[in-house]
C-alpha atoms as a PDB file:
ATOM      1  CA  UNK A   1     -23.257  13.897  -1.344  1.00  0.00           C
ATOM      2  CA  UNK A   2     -19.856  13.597  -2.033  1.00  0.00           C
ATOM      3  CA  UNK A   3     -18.728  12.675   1.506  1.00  0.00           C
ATOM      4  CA  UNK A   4     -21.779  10.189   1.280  1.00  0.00           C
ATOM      5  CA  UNK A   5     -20.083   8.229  -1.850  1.00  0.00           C
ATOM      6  CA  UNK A   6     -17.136   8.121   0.116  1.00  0.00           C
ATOM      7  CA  UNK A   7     -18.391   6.393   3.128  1.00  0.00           C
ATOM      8  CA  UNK A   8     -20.364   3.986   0.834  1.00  0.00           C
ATOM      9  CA  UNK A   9     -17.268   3.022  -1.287  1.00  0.00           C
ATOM     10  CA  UNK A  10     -14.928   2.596   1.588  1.00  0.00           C
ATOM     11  CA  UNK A  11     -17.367   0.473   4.000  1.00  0.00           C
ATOM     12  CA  UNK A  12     -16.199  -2.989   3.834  1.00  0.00           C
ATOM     13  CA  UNK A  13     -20.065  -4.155   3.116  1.00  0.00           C
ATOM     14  CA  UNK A  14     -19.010  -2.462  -0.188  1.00  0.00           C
ATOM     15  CA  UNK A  15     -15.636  -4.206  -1.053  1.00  0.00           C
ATOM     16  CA  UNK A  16     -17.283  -7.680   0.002  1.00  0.00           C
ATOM     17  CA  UNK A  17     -20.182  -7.042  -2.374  1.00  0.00           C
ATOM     18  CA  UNK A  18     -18.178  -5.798  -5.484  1.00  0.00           C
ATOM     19  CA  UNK A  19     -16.184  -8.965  -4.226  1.00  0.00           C
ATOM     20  CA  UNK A  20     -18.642 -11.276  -4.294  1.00  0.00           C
ATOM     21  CA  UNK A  21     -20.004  -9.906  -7.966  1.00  0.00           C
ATOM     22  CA  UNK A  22     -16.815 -10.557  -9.467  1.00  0.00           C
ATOM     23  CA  UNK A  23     -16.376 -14.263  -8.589  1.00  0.00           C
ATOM     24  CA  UNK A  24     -20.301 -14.369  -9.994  1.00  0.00           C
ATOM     25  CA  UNK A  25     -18.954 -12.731 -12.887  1.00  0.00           C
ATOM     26  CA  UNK A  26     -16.254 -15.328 -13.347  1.00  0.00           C
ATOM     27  CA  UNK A  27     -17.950 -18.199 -12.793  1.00  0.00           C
ATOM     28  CA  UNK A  28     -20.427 -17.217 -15.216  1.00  0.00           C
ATOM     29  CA  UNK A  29     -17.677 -16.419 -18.012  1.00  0.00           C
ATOM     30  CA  UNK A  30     -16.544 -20.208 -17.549  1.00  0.00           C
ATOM     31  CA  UNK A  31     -19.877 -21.306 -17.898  1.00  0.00           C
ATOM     32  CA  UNK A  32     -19.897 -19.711 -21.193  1.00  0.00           C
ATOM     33  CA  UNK A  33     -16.983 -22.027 -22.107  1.00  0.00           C
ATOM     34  CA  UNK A  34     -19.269 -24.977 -22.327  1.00  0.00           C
ATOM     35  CA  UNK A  35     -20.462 -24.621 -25.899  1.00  0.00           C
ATOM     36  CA  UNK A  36     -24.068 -26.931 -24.966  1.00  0.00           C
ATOM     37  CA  UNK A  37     -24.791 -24.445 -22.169  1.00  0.00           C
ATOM     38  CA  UNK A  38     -23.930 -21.625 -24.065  1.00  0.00           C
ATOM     39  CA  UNK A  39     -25.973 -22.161 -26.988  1.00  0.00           C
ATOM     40  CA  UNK A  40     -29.017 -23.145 -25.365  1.00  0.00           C
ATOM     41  CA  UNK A  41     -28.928 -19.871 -23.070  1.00  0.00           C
ATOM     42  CA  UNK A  42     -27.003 -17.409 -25.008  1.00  0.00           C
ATOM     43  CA  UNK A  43     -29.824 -14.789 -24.526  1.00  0.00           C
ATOM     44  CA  UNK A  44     -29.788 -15.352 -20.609  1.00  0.00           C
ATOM     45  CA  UNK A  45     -26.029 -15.070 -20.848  1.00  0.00           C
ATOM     46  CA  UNK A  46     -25.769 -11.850 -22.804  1.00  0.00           C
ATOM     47  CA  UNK A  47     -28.463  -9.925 -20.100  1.00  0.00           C
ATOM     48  CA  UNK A  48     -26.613 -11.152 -17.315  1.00  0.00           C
ATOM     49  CA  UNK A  49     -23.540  -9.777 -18.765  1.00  0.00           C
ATOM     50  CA  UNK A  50     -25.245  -6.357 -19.439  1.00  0.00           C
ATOM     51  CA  UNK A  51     -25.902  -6.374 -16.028  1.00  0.00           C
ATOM     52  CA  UNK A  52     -22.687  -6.902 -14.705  1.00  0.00           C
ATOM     53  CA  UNK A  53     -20.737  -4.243 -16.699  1.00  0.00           C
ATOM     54  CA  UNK A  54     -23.485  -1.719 -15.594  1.00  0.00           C
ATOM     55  CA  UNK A  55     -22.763  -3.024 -12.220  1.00  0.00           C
ATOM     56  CA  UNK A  56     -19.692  -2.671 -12.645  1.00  0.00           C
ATOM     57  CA  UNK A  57     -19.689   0.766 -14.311  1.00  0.00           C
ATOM     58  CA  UNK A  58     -22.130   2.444 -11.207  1.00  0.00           C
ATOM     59  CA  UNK A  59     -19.429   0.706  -8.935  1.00  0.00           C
ATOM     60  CA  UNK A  60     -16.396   2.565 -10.939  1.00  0.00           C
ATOM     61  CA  UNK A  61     -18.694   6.116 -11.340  1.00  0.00           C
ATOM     62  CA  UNK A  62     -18.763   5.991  -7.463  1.00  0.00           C
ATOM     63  CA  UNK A  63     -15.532   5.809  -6.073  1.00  0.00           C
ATOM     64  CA  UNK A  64     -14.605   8.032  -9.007  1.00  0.00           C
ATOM     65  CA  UNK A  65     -17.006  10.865  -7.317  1.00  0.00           C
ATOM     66  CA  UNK A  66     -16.082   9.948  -3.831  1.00  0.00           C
ATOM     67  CA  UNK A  67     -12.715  10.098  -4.711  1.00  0.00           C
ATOM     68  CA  UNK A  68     -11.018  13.791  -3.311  1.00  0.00           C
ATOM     69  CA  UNK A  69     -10.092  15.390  -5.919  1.00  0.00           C
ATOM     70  CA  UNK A  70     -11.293  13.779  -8.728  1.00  0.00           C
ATOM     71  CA  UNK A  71      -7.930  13.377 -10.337  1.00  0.00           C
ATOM     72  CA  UNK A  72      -7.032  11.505  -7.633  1.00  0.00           C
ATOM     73  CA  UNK A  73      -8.837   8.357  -8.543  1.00  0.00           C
ATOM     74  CA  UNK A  74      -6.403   7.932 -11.432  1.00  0.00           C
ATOM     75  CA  UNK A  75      -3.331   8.006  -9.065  1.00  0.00           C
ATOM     76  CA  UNK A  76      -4.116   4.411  -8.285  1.00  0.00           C
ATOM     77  CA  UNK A  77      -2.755   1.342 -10.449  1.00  0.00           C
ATOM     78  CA  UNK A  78      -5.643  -0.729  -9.848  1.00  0.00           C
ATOM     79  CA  UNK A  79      -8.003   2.317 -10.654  1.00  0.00           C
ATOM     80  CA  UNK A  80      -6.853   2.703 -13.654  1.00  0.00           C
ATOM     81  CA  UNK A  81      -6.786  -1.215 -14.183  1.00  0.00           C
ATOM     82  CA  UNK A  82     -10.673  -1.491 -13.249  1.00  0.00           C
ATOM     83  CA  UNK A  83     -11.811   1.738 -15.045  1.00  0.00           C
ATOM     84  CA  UNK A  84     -10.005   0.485 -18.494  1.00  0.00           C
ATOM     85  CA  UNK A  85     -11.668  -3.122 -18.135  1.00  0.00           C
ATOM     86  CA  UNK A  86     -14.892  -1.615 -18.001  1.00  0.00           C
ATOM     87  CA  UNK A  87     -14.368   0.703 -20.888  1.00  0.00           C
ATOM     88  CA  UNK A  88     -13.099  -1.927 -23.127  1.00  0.00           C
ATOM     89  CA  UNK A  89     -16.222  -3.326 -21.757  1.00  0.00           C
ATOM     90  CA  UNK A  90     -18.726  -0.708 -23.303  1.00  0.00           C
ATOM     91  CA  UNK A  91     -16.558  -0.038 -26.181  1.00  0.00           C
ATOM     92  CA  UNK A  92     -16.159  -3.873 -27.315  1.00  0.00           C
ATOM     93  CA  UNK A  93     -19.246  -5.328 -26.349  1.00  0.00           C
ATOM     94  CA  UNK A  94     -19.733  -8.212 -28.242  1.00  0.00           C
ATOM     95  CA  UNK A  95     -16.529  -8.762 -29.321  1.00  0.00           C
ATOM     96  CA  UNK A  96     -15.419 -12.483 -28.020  1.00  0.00           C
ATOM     97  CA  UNK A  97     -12.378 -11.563 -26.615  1.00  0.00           C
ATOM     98  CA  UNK A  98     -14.073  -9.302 -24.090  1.00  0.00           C
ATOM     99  CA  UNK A  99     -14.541 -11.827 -22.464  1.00  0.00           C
ATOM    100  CA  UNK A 100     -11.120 -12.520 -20.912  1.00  0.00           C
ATOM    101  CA  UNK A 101     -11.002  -8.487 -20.150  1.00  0.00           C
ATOM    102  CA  UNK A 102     -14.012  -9.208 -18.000  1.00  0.00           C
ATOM    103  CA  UNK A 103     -12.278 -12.370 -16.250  1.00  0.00           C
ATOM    104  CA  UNK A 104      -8.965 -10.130 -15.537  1.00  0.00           C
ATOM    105  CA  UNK A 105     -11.460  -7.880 -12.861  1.00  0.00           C
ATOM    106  CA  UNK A 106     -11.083 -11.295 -10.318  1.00  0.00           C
ATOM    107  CA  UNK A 107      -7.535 -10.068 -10.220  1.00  0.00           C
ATOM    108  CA  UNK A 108      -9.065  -7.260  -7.774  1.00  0.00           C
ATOM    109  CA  UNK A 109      -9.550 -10.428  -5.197  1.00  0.00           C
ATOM    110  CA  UNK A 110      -5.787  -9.424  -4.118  1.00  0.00           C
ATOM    111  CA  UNK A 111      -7.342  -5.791  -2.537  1.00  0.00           C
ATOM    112  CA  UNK A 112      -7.301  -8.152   0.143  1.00  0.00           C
ATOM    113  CA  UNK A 113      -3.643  -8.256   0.267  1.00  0.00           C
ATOM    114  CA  UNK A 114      -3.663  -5.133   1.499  1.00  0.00           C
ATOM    115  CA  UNK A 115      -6.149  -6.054   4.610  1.00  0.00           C
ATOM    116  CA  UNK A 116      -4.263  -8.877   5.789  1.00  0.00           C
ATOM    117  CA  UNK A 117      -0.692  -7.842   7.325  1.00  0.00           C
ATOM    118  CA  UNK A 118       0.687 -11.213   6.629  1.00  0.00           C
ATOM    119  CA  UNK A 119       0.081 -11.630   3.172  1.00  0.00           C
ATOM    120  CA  UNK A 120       0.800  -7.751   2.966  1.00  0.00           C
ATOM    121  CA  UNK A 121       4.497  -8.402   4.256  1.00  0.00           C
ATOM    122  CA  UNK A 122       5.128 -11.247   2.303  1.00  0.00           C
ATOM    123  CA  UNK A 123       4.089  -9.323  -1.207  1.00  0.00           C
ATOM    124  CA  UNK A 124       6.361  -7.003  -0.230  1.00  0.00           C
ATOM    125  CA  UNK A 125       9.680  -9.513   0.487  1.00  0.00           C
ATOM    126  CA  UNK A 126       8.903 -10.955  -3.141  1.00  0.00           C
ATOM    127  CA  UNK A 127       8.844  -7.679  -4.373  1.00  0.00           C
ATOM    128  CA  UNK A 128      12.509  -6.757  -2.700  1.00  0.00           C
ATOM    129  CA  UNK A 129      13.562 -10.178  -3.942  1.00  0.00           C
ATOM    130  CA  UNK A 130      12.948  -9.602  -7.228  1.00  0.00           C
ATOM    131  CA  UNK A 131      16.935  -7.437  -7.494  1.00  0.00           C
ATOM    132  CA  UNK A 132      18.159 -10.202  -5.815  1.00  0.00           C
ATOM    133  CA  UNK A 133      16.657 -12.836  -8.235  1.00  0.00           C
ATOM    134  CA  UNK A 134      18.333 -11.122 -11.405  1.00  0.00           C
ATOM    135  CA  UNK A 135      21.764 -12.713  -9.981  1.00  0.00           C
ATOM    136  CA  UNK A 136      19.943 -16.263  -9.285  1.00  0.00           C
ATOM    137  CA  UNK A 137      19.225 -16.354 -12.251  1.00  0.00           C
ATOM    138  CA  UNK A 138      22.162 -15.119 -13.892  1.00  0.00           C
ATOM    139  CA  UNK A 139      23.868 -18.298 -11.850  1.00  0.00           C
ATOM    140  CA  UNK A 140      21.334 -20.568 -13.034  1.00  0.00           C
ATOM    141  CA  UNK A 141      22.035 -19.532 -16.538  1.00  0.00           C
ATOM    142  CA  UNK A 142      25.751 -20.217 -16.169  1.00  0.00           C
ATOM    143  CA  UNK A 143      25.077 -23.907 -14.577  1.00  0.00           C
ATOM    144  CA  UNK A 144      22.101 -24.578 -17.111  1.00  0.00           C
ATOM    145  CA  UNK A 145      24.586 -23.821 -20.211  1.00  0.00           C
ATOM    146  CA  UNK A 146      27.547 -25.855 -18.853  1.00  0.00           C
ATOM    147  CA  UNK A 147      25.292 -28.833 -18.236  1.00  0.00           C
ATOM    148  CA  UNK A 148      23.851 -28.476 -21.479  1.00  0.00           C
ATOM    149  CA  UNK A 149      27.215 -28.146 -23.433  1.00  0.00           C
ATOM    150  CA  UNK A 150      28.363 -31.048 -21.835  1.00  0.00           C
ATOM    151  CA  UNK A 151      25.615 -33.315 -21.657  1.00  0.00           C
ATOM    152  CA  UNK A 152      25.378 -32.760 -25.539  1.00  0.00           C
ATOM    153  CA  UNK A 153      28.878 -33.788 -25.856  1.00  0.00           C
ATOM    154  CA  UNK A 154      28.696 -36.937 -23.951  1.00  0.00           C
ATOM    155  CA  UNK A 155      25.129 -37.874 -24.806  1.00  0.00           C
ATOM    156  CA  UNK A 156      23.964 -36.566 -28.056  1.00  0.00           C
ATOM    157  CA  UNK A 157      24.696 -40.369 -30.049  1.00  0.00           C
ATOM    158  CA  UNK A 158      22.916 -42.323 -26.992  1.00  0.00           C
ATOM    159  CA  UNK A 159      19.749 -40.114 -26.559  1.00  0.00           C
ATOM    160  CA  UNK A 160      19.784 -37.460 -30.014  1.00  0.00           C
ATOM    161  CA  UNK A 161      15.853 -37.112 -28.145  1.00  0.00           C
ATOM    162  CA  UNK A 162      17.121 -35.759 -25.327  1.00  0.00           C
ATOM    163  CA  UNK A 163      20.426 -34.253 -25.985  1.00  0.00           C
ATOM    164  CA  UNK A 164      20.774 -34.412 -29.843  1.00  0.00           C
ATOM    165  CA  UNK A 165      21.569 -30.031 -30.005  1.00  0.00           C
ATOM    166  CA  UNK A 166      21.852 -27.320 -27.174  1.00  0.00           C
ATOM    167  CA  UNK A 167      18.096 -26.480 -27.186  1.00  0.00           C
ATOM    168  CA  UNK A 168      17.044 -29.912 -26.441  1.00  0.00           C
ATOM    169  CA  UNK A 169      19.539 -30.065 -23.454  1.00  0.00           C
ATOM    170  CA  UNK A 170      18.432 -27.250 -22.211  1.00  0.00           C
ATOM    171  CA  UNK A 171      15.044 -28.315 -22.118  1.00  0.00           C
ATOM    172  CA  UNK A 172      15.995 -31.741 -20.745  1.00  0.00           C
ATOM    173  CA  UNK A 173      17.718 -30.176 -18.258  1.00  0.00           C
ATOM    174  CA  UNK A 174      14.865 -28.339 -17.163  1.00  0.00           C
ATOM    175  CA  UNK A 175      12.687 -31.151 -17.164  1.00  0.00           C
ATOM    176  CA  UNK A 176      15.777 -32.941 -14.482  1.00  0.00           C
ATOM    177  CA  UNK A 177      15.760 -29.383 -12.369  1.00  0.00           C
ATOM    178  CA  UNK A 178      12.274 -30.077 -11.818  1.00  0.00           C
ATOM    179  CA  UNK A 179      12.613 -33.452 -10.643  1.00  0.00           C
ATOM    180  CA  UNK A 180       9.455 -34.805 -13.216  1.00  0.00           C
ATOM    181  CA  UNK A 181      10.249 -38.033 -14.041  1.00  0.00           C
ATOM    182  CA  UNK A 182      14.097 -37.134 -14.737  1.00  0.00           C
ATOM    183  CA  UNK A 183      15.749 -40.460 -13.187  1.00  0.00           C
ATOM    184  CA  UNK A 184      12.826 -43.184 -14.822  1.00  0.00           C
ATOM    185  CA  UNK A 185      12.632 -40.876 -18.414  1.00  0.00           C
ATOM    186  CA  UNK A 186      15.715 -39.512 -18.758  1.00  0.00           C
ATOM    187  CA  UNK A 187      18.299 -41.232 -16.293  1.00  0.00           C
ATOM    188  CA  UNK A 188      17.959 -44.849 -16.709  1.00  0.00           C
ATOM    189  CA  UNK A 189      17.627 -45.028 -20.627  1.00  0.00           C
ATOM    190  CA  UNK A 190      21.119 -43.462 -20.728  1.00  0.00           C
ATOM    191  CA  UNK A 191      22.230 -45.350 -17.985  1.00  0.00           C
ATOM    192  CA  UNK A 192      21.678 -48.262 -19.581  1.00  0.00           C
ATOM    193  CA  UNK A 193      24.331 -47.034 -22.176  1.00  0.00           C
ATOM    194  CA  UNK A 194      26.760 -45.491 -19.999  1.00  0.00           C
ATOM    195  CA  UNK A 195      26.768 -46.501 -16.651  1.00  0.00           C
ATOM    196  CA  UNK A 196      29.131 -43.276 -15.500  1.00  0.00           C
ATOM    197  CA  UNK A 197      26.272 -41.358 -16.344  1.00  0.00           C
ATOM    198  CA  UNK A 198      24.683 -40.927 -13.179  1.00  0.00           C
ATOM    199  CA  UNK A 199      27.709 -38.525 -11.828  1.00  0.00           C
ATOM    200  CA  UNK A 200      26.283 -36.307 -14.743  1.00  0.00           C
ATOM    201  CA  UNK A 201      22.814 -36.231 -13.737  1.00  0.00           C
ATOM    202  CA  UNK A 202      23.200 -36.688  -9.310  1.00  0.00           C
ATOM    203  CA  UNK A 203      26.116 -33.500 -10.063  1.00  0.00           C
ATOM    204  CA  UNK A 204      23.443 -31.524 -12.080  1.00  0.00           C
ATOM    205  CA  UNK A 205      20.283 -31.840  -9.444  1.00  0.00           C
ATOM    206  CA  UNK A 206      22.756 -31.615  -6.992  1.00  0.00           C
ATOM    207  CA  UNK A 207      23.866 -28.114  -8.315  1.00  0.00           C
ATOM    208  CA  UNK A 208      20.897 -26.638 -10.037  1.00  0.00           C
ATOM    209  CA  UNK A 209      17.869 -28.265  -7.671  1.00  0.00           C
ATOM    210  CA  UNK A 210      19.090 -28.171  -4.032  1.00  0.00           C
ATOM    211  CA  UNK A 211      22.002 -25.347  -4.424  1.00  0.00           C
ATOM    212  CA  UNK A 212      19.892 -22.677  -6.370  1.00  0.00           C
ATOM    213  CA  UNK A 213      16.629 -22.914  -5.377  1.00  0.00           C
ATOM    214  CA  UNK A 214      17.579 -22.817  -1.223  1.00  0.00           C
ATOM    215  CA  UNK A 215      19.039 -19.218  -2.812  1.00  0.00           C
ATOM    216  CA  UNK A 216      16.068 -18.564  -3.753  1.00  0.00           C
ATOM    217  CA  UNK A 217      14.463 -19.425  -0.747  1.00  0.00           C
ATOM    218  CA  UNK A 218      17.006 -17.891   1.054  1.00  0.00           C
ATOM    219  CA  UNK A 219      16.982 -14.378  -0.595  1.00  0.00           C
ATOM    220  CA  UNK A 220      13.107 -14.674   0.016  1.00  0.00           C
ATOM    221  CA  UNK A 221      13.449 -15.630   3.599  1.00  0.00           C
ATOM    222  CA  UNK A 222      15.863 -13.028   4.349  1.00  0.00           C
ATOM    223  CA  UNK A 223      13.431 -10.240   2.635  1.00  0.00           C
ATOM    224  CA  UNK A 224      10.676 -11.451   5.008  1.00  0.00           C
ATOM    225  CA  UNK A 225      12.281 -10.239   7.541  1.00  0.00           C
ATOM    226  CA  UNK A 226      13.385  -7.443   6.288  1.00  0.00           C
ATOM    227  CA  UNK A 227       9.873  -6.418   5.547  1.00  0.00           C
ATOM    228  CA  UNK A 228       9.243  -6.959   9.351  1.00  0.00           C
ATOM    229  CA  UNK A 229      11.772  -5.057  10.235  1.00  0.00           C
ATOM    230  CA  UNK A 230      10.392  -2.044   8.453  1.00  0.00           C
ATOM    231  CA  UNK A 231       7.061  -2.630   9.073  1.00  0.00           C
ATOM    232  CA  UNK A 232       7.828  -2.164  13.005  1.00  0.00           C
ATOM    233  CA  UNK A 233       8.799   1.396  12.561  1.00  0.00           C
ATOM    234  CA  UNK A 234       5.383   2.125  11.059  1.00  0.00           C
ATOM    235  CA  UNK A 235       3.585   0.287  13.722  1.00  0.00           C
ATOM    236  CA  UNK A 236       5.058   2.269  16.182  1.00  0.00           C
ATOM    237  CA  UNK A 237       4.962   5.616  14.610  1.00  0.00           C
ATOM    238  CA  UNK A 238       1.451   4.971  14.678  1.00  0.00           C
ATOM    239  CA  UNK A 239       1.115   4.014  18.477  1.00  0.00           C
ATOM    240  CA  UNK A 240       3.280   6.871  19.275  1.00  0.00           C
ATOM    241  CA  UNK A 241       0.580   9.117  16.307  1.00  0.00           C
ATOM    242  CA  UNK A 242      -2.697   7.260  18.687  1.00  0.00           C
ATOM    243  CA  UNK A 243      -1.025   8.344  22.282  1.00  0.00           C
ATOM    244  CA  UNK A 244      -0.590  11.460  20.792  1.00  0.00           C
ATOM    245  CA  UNK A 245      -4.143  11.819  19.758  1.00  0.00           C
ATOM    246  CA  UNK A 246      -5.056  10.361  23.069  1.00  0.00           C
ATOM    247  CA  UNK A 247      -3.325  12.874  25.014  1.00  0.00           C
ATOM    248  CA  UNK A 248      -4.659  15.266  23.121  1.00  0.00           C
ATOM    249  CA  UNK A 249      -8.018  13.972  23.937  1.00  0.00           C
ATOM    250  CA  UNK A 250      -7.815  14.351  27.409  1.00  0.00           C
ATOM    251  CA  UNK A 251      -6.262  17.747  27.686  1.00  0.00           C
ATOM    252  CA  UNK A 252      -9.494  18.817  25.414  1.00  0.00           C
ATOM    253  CA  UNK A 253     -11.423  16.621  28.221  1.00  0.00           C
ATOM    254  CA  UNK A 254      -9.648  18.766  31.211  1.00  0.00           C
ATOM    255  CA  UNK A 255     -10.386  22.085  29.108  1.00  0.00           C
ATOM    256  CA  UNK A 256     -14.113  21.218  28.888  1.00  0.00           C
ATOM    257  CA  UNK A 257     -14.388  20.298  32.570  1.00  0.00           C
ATOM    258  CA  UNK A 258     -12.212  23.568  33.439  1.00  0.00           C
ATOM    259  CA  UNK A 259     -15.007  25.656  31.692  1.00  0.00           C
ATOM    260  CA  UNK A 260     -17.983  23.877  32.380  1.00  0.00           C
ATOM    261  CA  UNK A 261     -16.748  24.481  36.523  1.00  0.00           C
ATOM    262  CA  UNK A 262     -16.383  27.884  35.514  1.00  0.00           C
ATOM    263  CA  UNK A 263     -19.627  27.937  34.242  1.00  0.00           C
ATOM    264  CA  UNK A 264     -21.328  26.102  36.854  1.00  0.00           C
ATOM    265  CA  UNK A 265     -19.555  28.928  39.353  1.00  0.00           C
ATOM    266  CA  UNK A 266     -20.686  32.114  37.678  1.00  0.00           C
ATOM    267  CA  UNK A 267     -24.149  30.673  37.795  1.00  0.00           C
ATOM    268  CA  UNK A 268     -23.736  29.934  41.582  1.00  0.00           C
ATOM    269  CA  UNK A 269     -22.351  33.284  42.139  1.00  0.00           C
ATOM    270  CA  UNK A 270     -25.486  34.921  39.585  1.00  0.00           C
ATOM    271  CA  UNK A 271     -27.920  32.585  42.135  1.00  0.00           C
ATOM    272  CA  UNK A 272     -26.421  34.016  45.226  1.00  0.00           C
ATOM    273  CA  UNK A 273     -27.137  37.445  43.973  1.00  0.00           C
ATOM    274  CA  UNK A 274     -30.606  37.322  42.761  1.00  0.00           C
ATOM    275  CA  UNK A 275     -31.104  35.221  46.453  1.00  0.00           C
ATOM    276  CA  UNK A 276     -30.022  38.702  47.860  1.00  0.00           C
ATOM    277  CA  UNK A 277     -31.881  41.210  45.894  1.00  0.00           C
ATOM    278  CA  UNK A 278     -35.063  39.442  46.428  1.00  0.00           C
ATOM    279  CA  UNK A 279     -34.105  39.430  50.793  1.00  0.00           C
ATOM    280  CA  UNK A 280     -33.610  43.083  50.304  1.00  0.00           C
END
């Protein structure tokens, strides 16, 4: 029975169904957030929610008894992610903030990372960027608090909105680093003022947008290949793992034919005799 589960909970008619219940699931918990809709069904939304943690609960019991040993189940990060939603299920039911621990199970969607090698390799570069992005942002830091020091020295009288104390530079700046409206909201009103300000802002998106993020996209860029790199090694150990098995195959193959030939000569030799004794 056990070996049964198993097959069940890894056949991919499985995955796509559990899948497929959890974006029902979701788009039912943001029908709920339309009050009208909500009211006049509450009683069809609360079964239909009953029916999706059991769902969901039968789904968790079985891969938790397919799963060899049992401890093993727990080994896994999601596991333990989808088997604590549905207990806060059971446990909180009818509490309202349930209701985002139910939305939280589309997060299993990305499982399907896993299937597809592209998205697979580039999951793992962001994870190996993520060292890497510590000193980014350490830089960033450095340029952010310059820029802000000095833009509240030179600016603070002509735009106290904008630049009046260090935490609204900083935030101005951020709002220039994105490029949102920086040269028509922020620019030009201080331009008006001072025309030398523009070598302020152009230096500042010049530094902080085009230098630091293409290190960003750099570091990321270099990591996907990286990845690539060391996902070749495991592509081939497993060529080198299916011509083994292959060869293996075959000499099982030769053995078999070997000993069927044997076979099939004993039992012309046995014929030959009993052809004689019957002459005689």
């Amino acid at each position: 029975m056990r070996e049964k589960a198993a097959v069940l909970v890894n056949h991919p008619a499985f995955t796509y169904t559990v899948l497929t219940i959890i974006i029902i699931n979701a788009i039912i918990v943001g029908i709920e957030t339309y009050p009208g809709v909500y009211e006049a069904n509450r009683d069809t939304f609360f079964l239909a929610d009953r029916i999706l943690i059991w769902i969901f609960t039968i789904e968790i019991a079985l891969r938790m008894y397919a799963a060899k040993p049992f401890t093993s189940f727990f080994k896994g990060a999601w596991n333990w992610f989808d088997f604590l939603i549905v207990a806060a299920s059971h446990v909180f039911v009818g509490a309202h903030f349930v209701t985002v621990l139910r939305v939280l199970r589309v997060l299993r969607v990305l499982r399907m990372i896993s299937v597809i090698p592209s998205l697979r390799r580039l999951v793992d570069a962001l994870l190996m960027t993520i060292p890497a992005l510590g000193n980014i942002l350490i830089l960033m830091s450095i340029i952010f608090y310059i820029f802000a020091v000095i833009g509240t020295m030179l600016y603070a009288d002509i735009a106290p909105e904008y630049f009046g104390n260090l935490e609204l530079s900083l935030l101005t700046l951020f709002q220039v680093v994105t490029l949102e409206s920086w040269a028509s909201g922020v620019m030009r009103p201080i331009f008006a003022e001072d025309p030398w300000s523009w070598i302020y802002f152009v230096a500042f998106v010049l530094v902080g947008t085009f230098v630091v993020f293409n290190l960003f996209i750099g570091v990321i860029v270099n990591n996907v290949e990286k990845a690539n790199e060391m996902e070749l090694p495991d592509v081939k150990a497993d060529l080198k793992e299916d011509h083994k098995e292959l060869a293996k195959g075959h000499e099982e193959q030769e053995t078999d034919i070997k000993e069927l030939r044997k076979e099939v000569a004993e039992l012309k030799e046995l014929l030959i005799e009993q052809n004689k004794n019957i002459k005689n």
